[in-house]
Protein backbone atom coordinates (compact mmCIF):
# COMPACT_ATOMS: atom_id res chain seq x y z
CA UNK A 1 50.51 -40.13 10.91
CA UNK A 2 53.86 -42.21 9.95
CA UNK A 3 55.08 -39.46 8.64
CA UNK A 4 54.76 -37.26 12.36
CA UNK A 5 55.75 -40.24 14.09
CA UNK A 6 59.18 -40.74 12.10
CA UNK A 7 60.08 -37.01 12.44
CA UNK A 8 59.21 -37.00 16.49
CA UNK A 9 60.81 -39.73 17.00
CA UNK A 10 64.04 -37.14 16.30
CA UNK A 11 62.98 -35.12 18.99
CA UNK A 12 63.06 -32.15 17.28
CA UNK A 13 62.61 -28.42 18.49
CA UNK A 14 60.93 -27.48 15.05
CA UNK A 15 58.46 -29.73 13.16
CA UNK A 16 57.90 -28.34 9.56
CA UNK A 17 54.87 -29.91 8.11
CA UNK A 18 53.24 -29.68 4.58
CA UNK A 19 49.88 -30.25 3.70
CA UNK A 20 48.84 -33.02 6.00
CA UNK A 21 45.30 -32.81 5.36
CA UNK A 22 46.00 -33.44 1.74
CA UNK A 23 43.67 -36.42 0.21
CA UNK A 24 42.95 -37.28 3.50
CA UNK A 25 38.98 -37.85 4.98
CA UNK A 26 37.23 -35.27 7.14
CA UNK A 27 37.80 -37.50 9.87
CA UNK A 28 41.50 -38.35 9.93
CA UNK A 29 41.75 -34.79 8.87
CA UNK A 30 40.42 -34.27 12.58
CA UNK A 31 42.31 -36.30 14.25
CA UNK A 32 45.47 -34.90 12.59
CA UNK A 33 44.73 -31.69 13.34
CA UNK A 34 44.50 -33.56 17.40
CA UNK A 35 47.75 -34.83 17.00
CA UNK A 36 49.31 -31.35 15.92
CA UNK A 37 47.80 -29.55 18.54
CA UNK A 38 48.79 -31.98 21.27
CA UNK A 39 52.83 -31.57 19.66
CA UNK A 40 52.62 -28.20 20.27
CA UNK A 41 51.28 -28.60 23.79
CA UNK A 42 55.00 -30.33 24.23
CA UNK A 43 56.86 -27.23 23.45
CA UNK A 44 57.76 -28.11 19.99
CA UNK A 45 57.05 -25.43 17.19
CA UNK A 46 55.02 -26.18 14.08
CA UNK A 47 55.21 -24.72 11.12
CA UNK A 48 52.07 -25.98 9.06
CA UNK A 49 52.34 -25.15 5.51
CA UNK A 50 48.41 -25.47 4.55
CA UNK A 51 46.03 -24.80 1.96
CA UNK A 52 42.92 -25.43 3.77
CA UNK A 53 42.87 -22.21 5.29
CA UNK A 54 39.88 -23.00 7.94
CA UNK A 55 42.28 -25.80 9.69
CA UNK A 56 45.04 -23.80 9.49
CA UNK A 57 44.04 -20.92 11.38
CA UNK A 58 42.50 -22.96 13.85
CA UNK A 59 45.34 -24.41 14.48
CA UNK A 60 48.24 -21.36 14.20
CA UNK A 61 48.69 -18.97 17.04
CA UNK A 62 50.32 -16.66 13.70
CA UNK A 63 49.29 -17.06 10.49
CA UNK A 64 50.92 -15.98 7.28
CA UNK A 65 48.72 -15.56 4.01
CA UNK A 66 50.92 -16.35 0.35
CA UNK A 67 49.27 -15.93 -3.03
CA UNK A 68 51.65 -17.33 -5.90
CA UNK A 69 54.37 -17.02 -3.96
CA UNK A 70 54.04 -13.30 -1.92
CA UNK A 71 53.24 -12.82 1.37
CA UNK A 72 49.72 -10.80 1.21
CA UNK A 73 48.83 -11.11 4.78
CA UNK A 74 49.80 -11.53 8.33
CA UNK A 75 49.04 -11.54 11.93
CA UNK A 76 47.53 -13.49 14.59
CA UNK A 77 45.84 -16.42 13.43
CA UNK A 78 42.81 -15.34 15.47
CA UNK A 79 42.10 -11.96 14.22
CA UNK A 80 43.07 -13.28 10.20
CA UNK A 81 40.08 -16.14 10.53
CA UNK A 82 37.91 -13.47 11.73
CA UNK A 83 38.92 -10.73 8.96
CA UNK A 84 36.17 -9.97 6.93
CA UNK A 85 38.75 -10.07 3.55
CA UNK A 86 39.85 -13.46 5.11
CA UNK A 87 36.43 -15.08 5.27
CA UNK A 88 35.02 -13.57 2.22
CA UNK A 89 38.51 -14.80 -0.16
CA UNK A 90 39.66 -17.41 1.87
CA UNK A 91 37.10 -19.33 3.74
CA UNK A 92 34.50 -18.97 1.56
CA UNK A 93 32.15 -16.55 3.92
């Protein structure tokens, strides 16, 4: 949450963040996922580099899928979550 803080306090356009559900509780991992919706609400673009692939898809209007490194999938973060190759590799359905 420091970490968001320090970089909005720059104003910035673009907000490029990494894993900020990392190590973190279910909860805070909840109310992180609040705070980045309500920064995009202002206008300012997120690009969330995640590998829990439920929260990031809930949270992504696009979504882009990388194994080691390549670029495997893409499209609207919408119709990726409900993919059937999504949910059966990805999100564990």
């Amino acid at each position: 949450m420091l970490a968001i803080a320090r970089a909005l306090m720059a104003r910035p356009k673009l907000l490029l963040l990494d894993e900020p559900s990392l190590g973190l509780a279910p909860l805070v991992i909840a109310a992180i996922a609040e705070v980045i919706k309500e920064i995009n609400k202002t206008g300012i673009t997120i690009i969330l580099v995640e590998q829990n692939a439920r929260l990031a898809l809930g949270l992504a209007h696009k979504g882009y899928l990388l194994e080691t490194g390549n670029l495997v999938l893409e499209g609207d973060a919408k119709a990726l979550a409900e993919s059937e190759t999504v949910q059966r590799i990805y999100l564990g359905g």
